[in-house]
N, C-alpha and C. Protein backbone atom coordinates (compact mmCIF):
# COMPACT_ATOMS: atom_id res chain seq x y z
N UNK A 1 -15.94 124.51 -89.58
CA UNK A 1 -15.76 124.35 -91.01
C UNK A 1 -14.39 124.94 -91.37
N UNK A 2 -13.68 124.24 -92.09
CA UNK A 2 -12.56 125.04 -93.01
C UNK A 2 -12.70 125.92 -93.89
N UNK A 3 -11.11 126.71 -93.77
CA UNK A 3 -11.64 127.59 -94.81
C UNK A 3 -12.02 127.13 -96.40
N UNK A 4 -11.15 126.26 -96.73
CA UNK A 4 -11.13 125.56 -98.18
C UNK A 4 -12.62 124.78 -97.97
N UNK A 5 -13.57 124.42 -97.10
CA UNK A 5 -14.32 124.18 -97.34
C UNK A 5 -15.77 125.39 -97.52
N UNK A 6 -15.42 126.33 -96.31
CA UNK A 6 -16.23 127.63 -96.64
C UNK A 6 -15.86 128.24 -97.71
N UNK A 7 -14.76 128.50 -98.60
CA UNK A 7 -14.87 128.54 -100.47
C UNK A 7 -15.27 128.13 -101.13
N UNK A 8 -15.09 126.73 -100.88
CA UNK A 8 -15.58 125.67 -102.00
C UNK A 8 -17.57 126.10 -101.87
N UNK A 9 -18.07 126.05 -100.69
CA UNK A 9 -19.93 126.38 -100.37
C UNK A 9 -19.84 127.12 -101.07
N UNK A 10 -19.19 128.52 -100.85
CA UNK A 10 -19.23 129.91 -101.50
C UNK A 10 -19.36 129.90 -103.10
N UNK A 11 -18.44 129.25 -103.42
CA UNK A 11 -18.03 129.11 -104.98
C UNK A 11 -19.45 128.48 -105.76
N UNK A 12 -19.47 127.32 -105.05
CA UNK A 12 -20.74 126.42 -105.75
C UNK A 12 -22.18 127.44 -105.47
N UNK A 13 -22.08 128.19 -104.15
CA UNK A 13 -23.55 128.63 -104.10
C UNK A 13 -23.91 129.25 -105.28
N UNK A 14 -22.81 130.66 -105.36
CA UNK A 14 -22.21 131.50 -106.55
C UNK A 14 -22.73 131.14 -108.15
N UNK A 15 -22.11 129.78 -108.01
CA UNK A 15 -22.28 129.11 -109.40
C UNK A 15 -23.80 128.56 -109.62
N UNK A 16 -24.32 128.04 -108.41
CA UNK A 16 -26.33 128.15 -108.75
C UNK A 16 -27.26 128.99 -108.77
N UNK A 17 -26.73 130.23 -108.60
CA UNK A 17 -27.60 131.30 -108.46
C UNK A 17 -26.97 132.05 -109.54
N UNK A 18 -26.12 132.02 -110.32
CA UNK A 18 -25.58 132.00 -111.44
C UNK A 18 -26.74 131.39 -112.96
N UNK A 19 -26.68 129.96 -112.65
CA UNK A 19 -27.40 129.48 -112.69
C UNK A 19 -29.38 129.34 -112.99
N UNK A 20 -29.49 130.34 -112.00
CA UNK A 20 -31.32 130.37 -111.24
C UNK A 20 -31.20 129.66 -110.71
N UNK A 21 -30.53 129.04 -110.01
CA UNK A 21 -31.26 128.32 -109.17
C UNK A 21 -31.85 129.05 -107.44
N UNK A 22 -31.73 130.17 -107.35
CA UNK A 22 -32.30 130.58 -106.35
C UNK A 22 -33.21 130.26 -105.33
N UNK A 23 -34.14 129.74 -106.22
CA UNK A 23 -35.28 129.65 -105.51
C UNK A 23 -34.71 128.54 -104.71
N UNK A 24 -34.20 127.51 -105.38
CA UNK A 24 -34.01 126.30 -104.72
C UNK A 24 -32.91 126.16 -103.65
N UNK A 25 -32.12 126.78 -103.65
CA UNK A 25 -31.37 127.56 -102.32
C UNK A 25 -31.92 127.72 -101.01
N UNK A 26 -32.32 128.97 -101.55
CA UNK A 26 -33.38 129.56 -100.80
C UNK A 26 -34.27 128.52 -99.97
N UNK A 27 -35.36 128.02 -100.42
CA UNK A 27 -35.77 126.90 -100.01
C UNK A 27 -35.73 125.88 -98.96
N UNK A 28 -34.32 125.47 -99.28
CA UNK A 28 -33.41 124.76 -98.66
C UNK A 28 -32.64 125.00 -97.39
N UNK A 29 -32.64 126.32 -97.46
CA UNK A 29 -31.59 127.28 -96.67
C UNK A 29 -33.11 127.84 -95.19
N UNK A 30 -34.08 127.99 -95.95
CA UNK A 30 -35.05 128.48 -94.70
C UNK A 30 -35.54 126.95 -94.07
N UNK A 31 -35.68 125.83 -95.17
CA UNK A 31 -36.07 124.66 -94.21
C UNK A 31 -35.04 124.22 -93.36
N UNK A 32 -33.84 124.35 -93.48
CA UNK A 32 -32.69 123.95 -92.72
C UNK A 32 -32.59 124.85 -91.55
N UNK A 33 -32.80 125.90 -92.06
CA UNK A 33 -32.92 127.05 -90.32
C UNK A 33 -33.96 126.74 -89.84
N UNK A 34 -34.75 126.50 -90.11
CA UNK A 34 -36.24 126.21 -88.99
C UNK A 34 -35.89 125.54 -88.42
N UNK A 35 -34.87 124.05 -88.67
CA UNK A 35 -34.76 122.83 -88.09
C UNK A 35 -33.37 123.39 -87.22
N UNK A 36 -32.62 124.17 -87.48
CA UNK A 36 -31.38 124.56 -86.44
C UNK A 36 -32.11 125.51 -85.49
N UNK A 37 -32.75 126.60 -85.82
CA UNK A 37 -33.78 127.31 -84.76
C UNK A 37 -34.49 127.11 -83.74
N UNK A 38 -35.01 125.73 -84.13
CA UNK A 38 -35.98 125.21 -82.86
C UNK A 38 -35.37 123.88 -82.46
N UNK A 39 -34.55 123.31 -82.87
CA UNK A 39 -33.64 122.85 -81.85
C UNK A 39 -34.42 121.25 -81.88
N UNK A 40 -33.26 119.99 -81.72
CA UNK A 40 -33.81 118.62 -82.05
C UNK A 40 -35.05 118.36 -81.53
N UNK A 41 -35.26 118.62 -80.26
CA UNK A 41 -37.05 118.09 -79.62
C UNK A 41 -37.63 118.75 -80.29
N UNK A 42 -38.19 120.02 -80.67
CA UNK A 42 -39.00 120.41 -81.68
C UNK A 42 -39.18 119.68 -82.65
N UNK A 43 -37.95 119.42 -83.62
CA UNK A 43 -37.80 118.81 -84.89
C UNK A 43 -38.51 117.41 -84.62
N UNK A 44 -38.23 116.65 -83.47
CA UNK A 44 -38.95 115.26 -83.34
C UNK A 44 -39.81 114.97 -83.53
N UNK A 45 -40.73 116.69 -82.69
CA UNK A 45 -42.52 116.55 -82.84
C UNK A 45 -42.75 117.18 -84.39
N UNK A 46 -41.88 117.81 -85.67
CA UNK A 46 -42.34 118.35 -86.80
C UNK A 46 -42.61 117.06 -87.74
N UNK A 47 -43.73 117.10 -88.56
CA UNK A 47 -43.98 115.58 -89.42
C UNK A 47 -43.31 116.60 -90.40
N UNK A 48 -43.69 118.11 -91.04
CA UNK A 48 -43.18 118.14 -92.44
C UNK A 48 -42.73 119.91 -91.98
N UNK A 49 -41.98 120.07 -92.70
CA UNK A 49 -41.06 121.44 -92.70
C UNK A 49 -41.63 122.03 -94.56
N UNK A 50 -42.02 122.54 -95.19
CA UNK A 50 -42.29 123.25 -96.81
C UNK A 50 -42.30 124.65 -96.94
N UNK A 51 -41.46 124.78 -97.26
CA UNK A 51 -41.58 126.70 -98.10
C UNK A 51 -41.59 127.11 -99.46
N UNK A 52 -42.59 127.95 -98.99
CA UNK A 52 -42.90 128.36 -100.86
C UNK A 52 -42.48 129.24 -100.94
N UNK A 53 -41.56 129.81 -101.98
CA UNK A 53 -40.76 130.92 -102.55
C UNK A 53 -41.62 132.00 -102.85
N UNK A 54 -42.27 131.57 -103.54
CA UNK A 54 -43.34 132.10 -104.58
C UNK A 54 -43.91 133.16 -103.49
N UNK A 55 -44.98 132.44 -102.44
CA UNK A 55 -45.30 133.57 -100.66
C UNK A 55 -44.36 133.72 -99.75
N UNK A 56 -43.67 133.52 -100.00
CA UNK A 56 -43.00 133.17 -98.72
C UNK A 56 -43.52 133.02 -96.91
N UNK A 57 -43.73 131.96 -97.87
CA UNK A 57 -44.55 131.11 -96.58
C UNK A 57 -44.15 129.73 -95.81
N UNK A 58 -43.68 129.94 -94.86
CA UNK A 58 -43.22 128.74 -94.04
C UNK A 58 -44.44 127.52 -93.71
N UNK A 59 -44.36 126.55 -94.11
CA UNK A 59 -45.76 125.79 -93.47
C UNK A 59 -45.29 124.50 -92.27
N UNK A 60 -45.28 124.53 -91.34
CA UNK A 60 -45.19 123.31 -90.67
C UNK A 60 -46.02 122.90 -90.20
N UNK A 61 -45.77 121.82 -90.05
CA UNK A 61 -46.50 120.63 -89.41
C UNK A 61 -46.46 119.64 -88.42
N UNK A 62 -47.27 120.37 -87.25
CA UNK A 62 -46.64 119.51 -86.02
C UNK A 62 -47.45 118.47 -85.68
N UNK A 63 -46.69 117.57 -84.48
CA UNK A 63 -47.83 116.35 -84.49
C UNK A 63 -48.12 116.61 -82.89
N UNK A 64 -48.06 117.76 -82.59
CA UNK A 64 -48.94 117.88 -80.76
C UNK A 64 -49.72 119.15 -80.90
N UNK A 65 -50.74 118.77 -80.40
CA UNK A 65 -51.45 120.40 -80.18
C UNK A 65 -51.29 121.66 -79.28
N UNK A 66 -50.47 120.87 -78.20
CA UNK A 66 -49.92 121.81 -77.13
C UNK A 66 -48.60 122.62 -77.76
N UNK A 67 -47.74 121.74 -78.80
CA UNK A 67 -46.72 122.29 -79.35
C UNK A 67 -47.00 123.64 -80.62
N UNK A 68 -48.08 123.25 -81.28
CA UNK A 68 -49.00 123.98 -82.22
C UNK A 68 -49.41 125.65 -81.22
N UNK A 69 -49.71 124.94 -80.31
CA UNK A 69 -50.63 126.41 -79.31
C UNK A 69 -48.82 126.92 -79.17
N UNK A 70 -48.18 126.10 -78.65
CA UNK A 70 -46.92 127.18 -78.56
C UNK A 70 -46.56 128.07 -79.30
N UNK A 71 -46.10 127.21 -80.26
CA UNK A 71 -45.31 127.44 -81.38
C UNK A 71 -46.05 129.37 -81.84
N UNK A 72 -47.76 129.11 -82.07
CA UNK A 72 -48.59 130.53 -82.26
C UNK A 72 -47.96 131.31 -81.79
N UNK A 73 -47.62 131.35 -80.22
CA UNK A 73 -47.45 132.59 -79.64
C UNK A 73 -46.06 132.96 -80.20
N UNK A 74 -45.36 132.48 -80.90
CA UNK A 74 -43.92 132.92 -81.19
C UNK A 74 -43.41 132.62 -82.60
N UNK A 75 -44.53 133.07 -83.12
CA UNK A 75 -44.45 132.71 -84.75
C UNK A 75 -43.45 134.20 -85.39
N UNK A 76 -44.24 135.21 -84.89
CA UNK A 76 -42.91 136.24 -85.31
C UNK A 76 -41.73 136.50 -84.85
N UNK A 77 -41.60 135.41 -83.49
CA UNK A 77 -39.61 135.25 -83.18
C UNK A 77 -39.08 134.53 -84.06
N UNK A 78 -39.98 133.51 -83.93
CA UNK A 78 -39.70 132.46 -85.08
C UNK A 78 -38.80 132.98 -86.76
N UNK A 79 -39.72 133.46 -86.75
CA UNK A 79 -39.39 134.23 -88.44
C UNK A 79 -38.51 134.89 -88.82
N UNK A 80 -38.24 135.60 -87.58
CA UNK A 80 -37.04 136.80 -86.90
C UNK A 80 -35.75 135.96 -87.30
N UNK A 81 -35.62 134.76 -86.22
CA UNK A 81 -34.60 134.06 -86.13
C UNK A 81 -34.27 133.16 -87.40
N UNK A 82 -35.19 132.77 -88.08
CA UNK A 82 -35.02 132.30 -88.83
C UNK A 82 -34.51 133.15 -90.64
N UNK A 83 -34.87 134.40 -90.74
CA UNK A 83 -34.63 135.48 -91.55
C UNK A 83 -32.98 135.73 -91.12
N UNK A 84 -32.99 135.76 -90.00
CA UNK A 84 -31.62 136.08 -89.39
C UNK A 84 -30.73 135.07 -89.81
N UNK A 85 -31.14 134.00 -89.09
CA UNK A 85 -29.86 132.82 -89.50
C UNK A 85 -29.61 132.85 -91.28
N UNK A 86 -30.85 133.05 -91.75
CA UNK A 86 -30.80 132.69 -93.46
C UNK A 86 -29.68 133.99 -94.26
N UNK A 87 -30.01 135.23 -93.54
CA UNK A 87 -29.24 136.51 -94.18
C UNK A 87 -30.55 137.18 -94.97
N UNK A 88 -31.76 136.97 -94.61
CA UNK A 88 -32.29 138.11 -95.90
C UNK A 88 -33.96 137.81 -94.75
N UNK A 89 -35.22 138.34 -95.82
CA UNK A 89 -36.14 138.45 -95.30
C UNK A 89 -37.02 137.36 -95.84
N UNK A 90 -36.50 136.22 -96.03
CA UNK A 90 -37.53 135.11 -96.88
C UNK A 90 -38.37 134.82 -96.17
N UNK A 91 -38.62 134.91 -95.18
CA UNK A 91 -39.80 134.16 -94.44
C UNK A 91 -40.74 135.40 -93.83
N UNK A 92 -41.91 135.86 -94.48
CA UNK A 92 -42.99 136.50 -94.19
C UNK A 92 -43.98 136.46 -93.26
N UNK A 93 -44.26 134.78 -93.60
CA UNK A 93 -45.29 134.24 -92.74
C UNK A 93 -44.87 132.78 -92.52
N UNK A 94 -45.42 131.90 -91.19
CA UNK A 94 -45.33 130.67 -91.09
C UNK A 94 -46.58 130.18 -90.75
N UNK A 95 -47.52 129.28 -91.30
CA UNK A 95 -48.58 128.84 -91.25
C UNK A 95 -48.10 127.36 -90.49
N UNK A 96 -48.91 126.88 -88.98
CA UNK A 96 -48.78 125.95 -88.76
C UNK A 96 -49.77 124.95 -89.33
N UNK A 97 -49.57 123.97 -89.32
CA UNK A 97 -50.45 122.54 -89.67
C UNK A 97 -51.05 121.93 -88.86
């Protein structure tokens, strides 16, 4: 990314959370890390990615059950990495589907 383009993100984020628009940031910003976190084959098998601000609660929805049994055992790396990439602690819990 450029720099004139990493200002320009900066500026506009600035200006929606200015705004309120937070939540919807936010939102946006943890469904987009889930999908950079676990990496395109994951994403293939996810039907739906949703976070609620409100719990902060990650919900996905996978379409294999072997991927589901995975995914359990590493739900709090998951969260880790994904809190991490985002910059803050939005993601509490992730409920699979």
């Amino acid at each position: 990314m450029k720099e004139n383009e990493h200002v320009i993100k900066d500026l506009v984020e600035v200006a929606l959370r200015r705004m309120n628009f937070d939540s919807s940031i936010t939102k946006t910003q943890v469904e987009n890390a889930y999908r950079q976190v676990v990496g395109p084959f994951i994403v293939k098998l996810t039907w739906s990615v949703r976070y609620d601000v409100r719990t902060k609660t990650l919900k996905v929805s996978v379409a294999s059950p072997a991927l589901k049994r995975e995914l359990s055992f590493k739900l709090t790396d998951l969260a880790s990495a994904i809190n991490e990439h985002v910059g803050s602690q939005a993601v509490q819990q992730i409920v699979l589907l």
